[in-house]
PDB file of N, CA and C in Angstrom:
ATOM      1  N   UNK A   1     -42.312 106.675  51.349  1.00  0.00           N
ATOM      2  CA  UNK A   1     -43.485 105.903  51.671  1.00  0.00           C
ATOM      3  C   UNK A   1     -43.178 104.429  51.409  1.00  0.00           C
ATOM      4  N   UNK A   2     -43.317 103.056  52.186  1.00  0.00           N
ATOM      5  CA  UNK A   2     -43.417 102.377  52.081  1.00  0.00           C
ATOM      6  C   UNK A   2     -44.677 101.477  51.168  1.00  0.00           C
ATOM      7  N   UNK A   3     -43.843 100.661  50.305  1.00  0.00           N
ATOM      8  CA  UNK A   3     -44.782  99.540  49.266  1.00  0.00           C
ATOM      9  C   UNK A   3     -45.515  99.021  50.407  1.00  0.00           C
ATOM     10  N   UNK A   4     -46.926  98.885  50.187  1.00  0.00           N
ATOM     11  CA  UNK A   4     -47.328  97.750  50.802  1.00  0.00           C
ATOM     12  C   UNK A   4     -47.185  96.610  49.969  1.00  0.00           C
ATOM     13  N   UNK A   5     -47.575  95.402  51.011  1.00  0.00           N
ATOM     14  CA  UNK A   5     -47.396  94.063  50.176  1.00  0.00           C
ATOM     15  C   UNK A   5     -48.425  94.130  49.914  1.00  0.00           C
ATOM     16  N   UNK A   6     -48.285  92.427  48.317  1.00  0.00           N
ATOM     17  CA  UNK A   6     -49.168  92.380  47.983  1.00  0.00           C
ATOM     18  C   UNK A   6     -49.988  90.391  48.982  1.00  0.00           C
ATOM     19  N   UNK A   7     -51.080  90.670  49.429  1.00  0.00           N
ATOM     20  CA  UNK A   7     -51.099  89.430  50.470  1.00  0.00           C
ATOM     21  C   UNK A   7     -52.282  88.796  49.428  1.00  0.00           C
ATOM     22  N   UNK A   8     -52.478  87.418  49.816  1.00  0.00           N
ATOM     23  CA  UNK A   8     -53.132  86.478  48.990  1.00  0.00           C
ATOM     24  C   UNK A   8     -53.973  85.954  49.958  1.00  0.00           C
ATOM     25  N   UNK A   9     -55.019  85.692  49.783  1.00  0.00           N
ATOM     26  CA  UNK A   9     -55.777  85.319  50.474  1.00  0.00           C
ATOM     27  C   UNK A   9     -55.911  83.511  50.070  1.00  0.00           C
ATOM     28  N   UNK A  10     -55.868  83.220  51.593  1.00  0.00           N
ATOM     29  CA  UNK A  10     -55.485  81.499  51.562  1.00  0.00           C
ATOM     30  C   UNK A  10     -56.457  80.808  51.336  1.00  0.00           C
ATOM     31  N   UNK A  11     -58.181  81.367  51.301  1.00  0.00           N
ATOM     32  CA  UNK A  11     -58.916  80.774  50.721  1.00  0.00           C
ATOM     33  C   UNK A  11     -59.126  80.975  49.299  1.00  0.00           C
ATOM     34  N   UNK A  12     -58.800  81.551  48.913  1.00  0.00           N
ATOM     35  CA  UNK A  12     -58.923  82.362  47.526  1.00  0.00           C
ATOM     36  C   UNK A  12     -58.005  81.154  46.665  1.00  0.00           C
ATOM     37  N   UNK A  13     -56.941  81.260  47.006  1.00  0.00           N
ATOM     38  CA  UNK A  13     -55.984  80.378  46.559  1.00  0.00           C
ATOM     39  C   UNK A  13     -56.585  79.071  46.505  1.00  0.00           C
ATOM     40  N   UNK A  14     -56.564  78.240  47.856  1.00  0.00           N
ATOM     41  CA  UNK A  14     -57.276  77.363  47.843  1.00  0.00           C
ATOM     42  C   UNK A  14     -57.895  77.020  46.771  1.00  0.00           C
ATOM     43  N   UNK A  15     -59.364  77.408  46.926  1.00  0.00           N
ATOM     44  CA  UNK A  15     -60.467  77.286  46.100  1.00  0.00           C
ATOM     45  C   UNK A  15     -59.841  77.457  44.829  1.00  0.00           C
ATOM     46  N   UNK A  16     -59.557  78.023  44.203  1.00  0.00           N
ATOM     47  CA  UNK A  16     -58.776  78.067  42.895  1.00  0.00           C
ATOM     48  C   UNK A  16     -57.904  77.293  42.720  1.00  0.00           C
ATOM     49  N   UNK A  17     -56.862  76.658  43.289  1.00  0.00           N
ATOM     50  CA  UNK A  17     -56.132  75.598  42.969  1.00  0.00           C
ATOM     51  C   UNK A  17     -57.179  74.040  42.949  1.00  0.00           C
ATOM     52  N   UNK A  18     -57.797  73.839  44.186  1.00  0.00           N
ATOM     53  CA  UNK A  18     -58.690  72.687  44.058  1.00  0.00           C
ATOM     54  C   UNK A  18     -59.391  72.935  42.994  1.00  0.00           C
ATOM     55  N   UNK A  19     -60.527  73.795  42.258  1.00  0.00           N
ATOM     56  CA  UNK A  19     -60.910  73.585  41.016  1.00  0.00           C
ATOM     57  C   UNK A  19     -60.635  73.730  40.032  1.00  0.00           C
ATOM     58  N   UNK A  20     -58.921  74.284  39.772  1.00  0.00           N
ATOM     59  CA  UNK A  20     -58.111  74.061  38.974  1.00  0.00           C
ATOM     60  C   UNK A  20     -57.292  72.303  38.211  1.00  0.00           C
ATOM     61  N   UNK A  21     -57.645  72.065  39.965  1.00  0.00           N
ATOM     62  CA  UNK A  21     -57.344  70.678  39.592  1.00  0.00           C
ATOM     63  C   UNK A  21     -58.259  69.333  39.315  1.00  0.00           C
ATOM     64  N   UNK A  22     -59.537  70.298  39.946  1.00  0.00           N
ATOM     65  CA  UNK A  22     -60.940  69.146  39.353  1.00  0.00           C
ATOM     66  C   UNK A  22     -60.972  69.473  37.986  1.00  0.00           C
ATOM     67  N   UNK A  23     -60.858  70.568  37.342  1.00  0.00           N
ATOM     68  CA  UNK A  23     -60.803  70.504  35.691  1.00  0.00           C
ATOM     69  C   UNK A  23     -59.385  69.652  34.969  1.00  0.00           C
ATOM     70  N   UNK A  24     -58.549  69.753  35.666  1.00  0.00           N
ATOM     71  CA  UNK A  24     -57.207  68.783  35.050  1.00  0.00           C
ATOM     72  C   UNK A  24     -57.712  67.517  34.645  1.00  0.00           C
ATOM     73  N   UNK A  25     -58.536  67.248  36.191  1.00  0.00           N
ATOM     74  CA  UNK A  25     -58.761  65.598  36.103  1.00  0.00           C
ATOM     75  C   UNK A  25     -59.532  65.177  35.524  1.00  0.00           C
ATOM     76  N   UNK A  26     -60.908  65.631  34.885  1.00  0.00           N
ATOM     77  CA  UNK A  26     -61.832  65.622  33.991  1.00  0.00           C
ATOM     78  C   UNK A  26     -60.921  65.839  32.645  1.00  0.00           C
ATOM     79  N   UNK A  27     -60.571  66.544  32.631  1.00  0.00           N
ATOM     80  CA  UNK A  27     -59.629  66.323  31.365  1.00  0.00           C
ATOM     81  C   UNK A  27     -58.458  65.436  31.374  1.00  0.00           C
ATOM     82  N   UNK A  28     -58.228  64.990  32.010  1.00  0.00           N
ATOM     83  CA  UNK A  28     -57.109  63.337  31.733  1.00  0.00           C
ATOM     84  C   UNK A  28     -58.673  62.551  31.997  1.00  0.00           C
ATOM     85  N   UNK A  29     -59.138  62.129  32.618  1.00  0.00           N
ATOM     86  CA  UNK A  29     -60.314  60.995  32.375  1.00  0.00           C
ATOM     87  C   UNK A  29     -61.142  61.503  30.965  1.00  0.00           C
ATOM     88  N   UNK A  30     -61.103  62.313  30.099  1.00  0.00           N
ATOM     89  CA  UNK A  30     -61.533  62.836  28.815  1.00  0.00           C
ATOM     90  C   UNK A  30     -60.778  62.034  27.976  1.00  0.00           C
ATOM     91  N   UNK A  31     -59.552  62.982  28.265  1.00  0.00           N
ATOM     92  CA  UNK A  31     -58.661  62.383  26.859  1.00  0.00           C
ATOM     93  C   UNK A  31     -58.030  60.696  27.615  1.00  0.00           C
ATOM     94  N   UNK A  32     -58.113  60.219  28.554  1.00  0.00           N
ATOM     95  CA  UNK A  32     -58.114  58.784  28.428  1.00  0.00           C
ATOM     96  C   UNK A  32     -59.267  57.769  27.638  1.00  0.00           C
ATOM     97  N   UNK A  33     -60.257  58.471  27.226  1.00  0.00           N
ATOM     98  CA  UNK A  33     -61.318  57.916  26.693  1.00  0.00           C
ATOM     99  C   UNK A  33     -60.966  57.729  25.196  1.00  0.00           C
ATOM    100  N   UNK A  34     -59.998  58.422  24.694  1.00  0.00           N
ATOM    101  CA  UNK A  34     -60.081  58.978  23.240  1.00  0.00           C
ATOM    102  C   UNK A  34     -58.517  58.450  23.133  1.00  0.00           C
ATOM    103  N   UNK A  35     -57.907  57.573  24.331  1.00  0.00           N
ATOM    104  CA  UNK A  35     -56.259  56.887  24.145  1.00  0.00           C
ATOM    105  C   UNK A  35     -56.979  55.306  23.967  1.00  0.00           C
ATOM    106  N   UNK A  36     -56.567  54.625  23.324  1.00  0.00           N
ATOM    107  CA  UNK A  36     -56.870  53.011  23.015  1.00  0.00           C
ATOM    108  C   UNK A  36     -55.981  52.563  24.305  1.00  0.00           C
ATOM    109  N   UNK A  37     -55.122  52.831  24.719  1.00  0.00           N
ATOM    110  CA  UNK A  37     -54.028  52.109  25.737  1.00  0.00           C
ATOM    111  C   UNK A  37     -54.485  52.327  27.037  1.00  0.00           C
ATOM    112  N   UNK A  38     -54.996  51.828  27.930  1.00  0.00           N
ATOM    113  CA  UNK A  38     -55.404  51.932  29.184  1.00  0.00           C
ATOM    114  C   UNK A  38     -54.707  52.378  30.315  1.00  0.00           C
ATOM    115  N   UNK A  39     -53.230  52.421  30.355  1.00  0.00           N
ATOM    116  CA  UNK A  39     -52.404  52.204  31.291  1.00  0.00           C
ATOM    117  C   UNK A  39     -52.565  53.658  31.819  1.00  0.00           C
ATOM    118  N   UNK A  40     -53.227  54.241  31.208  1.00  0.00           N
ATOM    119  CA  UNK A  40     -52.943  56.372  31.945  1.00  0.00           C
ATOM    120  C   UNK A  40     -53.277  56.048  33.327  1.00  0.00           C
ATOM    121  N   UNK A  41     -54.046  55.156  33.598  1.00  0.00           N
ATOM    122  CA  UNK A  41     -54.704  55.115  35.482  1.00  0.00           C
ATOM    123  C   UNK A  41     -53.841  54.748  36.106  1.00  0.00           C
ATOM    124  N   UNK A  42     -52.418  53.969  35.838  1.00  0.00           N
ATOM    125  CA  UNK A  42     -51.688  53.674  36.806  1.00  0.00           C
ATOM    126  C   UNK A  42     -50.923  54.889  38.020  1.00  0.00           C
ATOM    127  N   UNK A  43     -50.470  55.897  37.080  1.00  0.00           N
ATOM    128  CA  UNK A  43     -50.546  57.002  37.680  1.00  0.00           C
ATOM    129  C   UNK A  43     -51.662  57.558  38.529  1.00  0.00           C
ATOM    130  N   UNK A  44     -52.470  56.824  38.557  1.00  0.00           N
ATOM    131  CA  UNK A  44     -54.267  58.010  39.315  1.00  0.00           C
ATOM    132  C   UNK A  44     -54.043  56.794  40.576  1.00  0.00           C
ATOM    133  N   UNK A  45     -53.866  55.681  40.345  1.00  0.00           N
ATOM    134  CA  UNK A  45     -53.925  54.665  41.370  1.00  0.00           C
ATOM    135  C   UNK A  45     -52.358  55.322  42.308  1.00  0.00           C
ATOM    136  N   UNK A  46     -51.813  55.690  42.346  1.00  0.00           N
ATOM    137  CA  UNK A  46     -50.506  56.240  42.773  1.00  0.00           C
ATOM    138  C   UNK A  46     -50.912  57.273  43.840  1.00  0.00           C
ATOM    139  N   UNK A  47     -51.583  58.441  43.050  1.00  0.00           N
ATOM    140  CA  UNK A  47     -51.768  59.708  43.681  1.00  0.00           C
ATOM    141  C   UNK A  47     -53.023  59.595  44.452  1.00  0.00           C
ATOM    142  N   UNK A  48     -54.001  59.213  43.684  1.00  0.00           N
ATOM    143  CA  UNK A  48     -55.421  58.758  44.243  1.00  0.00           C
ATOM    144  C   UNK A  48     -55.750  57.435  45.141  1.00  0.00           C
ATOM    145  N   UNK A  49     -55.842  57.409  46.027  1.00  0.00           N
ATOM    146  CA  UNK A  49     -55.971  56.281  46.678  1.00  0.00           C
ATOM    147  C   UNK A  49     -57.780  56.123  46.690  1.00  0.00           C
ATOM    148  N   UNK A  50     -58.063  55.000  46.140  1.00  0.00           N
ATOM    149  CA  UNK A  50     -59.290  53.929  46.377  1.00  0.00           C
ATOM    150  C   UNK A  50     -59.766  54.435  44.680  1.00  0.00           C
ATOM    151  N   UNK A  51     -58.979  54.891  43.862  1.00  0.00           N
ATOM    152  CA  UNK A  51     -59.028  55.674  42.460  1.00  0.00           C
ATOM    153  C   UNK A  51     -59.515  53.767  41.691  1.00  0.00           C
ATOM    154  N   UNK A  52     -60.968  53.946  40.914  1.00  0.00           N
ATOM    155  CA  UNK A  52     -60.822  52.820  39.940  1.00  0.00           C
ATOM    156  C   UNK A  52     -62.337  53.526  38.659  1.00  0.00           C
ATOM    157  N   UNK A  53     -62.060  53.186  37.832  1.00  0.00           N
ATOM    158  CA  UNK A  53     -62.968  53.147  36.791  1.00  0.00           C
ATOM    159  C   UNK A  53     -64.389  52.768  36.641  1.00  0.00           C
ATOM    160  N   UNK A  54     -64.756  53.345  38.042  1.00  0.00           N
ATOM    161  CA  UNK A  54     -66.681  53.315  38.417  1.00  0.00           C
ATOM    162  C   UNK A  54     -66.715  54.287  38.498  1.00  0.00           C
ATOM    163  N   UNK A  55     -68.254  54.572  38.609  1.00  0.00           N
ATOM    164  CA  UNK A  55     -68.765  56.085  39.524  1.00  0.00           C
ATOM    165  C   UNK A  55     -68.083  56.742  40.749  1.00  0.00           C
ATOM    166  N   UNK A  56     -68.009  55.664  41.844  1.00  0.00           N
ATOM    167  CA  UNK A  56     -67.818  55.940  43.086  1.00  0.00           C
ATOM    168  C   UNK A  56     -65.870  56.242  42.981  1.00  0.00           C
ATOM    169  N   UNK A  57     -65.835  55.566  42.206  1.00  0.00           N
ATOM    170  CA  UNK A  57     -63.962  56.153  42.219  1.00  0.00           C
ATOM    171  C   UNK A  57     -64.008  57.009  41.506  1.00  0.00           C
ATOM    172  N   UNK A  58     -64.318  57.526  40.592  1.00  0.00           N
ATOM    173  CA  UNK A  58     -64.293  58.654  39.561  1.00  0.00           C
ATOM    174  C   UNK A  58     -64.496  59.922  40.675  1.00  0.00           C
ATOM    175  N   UNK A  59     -65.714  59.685  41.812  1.00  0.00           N
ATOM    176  CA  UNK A  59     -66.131  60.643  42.352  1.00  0.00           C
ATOM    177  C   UNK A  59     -64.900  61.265  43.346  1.00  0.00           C
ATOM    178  N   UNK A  60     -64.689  60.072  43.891  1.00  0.00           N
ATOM    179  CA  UNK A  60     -63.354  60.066  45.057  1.00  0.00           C
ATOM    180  C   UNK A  60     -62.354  60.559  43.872  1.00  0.00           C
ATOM    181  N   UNK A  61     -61.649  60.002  43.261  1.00  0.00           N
ATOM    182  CA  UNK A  61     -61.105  61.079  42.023  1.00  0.00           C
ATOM    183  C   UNK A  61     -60.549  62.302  42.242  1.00  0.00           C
ATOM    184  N   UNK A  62     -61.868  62.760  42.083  1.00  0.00           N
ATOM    185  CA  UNK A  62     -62.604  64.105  42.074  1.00  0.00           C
ATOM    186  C   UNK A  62     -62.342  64.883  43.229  1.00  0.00           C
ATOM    187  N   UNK A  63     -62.931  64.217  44.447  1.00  0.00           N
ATOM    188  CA  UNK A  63     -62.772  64.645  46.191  1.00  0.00           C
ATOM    189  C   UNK A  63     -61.215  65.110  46.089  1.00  0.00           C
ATOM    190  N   UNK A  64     -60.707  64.294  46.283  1.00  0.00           N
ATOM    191  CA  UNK A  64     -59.484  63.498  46.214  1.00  0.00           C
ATOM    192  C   UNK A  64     -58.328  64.814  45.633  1.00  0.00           C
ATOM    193  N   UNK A  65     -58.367  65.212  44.114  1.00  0.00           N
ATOM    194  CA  UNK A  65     -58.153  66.197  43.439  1.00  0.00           C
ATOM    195  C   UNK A  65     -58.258  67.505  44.353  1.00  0.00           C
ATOM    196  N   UNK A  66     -59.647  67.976  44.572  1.00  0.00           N
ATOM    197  CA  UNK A  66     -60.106  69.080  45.038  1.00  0.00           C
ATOM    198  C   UNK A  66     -59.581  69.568  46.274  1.00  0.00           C
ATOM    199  N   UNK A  67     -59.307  68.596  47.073  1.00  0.00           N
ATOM    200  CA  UNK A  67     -58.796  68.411  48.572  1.00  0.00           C
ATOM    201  C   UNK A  67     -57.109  68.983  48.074  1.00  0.00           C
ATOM    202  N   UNK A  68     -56.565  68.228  47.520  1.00  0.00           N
ATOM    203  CA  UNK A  68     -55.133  68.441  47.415  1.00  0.00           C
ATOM    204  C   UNK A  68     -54.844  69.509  47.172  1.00  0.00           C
ATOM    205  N   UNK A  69     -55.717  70.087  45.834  1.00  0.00           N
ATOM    206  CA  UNK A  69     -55.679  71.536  45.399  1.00  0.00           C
ATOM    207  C   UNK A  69     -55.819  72.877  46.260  1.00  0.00           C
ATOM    208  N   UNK A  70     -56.807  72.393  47.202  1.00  0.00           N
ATOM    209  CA  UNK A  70     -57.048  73.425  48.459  1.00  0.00           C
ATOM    210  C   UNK A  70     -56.045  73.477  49.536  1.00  0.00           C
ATOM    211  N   UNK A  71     -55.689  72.308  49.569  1.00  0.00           N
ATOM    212  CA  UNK A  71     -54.676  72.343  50.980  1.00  0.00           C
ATOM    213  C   UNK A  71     -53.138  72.810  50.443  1.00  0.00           C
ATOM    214  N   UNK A  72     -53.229  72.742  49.655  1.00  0.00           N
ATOM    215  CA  UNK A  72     -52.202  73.009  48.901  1.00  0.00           C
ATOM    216  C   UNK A  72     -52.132  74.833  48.785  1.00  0.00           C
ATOM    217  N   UNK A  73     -53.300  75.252  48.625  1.00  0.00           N
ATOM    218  CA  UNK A  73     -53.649  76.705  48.372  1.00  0.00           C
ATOM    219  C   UNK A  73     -53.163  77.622  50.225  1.00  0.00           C
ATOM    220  N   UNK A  74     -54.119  76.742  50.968  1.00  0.00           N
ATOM    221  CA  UNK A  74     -54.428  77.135  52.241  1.00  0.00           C
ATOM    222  C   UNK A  74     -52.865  77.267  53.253  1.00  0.00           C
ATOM    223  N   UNK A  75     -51.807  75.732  52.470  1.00  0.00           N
ATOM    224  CA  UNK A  75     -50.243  76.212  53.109  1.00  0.00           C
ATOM    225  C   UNK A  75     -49.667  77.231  52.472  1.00  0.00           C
ATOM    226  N   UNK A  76     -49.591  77.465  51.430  1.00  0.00           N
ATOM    227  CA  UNK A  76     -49.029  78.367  50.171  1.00  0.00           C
ATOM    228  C   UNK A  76     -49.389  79.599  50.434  1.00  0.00           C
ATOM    229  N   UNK A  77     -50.462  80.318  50.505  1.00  0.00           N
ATOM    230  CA  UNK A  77     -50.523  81.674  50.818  1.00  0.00           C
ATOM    231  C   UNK A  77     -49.963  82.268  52.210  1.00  0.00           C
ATOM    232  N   UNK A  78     -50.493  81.582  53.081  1.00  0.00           N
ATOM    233  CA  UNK A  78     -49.757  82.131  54.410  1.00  0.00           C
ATOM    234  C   UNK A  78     -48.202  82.425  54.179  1.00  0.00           C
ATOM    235  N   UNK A  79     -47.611  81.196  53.548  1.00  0.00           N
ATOM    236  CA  UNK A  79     -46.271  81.512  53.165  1.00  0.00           C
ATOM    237  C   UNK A  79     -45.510  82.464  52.894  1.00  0.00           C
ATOM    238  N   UNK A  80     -46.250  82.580  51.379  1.00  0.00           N
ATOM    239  CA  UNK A  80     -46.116  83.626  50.149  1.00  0.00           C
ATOM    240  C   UNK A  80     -46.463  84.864  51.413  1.00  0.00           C
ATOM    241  N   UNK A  81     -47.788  85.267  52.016  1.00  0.00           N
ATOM    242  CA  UNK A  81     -47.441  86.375  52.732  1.00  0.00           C
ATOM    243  C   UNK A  81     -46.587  86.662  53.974  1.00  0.00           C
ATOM    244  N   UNK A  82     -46.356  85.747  54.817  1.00  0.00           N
ATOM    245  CA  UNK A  82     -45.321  85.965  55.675  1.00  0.00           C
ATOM    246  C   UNK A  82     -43.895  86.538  55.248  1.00  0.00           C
ATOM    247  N   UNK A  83     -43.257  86.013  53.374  1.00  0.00           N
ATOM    248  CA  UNK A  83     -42.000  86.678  53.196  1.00  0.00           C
ATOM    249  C   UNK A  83     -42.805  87.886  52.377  1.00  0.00           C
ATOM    250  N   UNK A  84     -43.858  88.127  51.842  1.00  0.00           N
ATOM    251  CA  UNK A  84     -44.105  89.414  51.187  1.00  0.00           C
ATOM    252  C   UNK A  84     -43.665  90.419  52.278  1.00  0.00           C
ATOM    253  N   UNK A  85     -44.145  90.140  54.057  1.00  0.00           N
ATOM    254  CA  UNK A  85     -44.214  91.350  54.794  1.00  0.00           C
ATOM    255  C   UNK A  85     -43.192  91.570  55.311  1.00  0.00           C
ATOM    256  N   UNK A  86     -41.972  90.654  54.907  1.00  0.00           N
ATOM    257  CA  UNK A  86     -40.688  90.753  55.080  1.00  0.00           C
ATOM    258  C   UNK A  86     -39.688  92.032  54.046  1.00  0.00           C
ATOM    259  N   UNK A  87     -40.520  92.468  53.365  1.00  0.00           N
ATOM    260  CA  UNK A  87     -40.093  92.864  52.458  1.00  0.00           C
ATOM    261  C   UNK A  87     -39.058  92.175  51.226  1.00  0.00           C
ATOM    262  N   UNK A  88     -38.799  90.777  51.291  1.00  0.00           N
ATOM    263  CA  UNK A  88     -38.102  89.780  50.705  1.00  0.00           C
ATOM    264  C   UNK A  88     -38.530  90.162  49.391  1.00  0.00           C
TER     265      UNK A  88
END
């Protein structure tokens, strides 16, 4: 009898990586609160584009994060199952 694979579902993933990574980022804008040295944002200005220390960038931030995390999910599973059904 043949294994079946095991397949991942690309929204599943998704969604779980994007709010995997909206909790990261709440937690580096946390513990940047509780660092005296400011410089942690230079990195967020890098990855985050229009990223600054208001509401409206915090929010984009956020978008920003969530988006990456999903699209990131949504290429990744198809992947992962195309060589699962390879038997690889």
């Amino acid at each position: 009898m043949k294994k079946q694979p095991n397949l991942l579902s690309p929204l599943r993933i998704g969604l779980s990586l994007g709010t995997f990574l909206v909790v990261a980022f709440l937690g580096c804008l946390a513990f940047s609160f509780f660092v005296t040295d400011r410089s942690l944002h230079q990195p967020w200005r890098q990855f985050f584009l229009g990223f600054s220390w208001t509401p409206p960038g915090i929010l984009l931030g956020l978008v920003e994060a969530f988006l990456c995390g999903f699209l990131s999910g949504i290429v990744f599973a198809p992947i992962y199952n195309a060589y699962g059904s390879r038997g690889i």
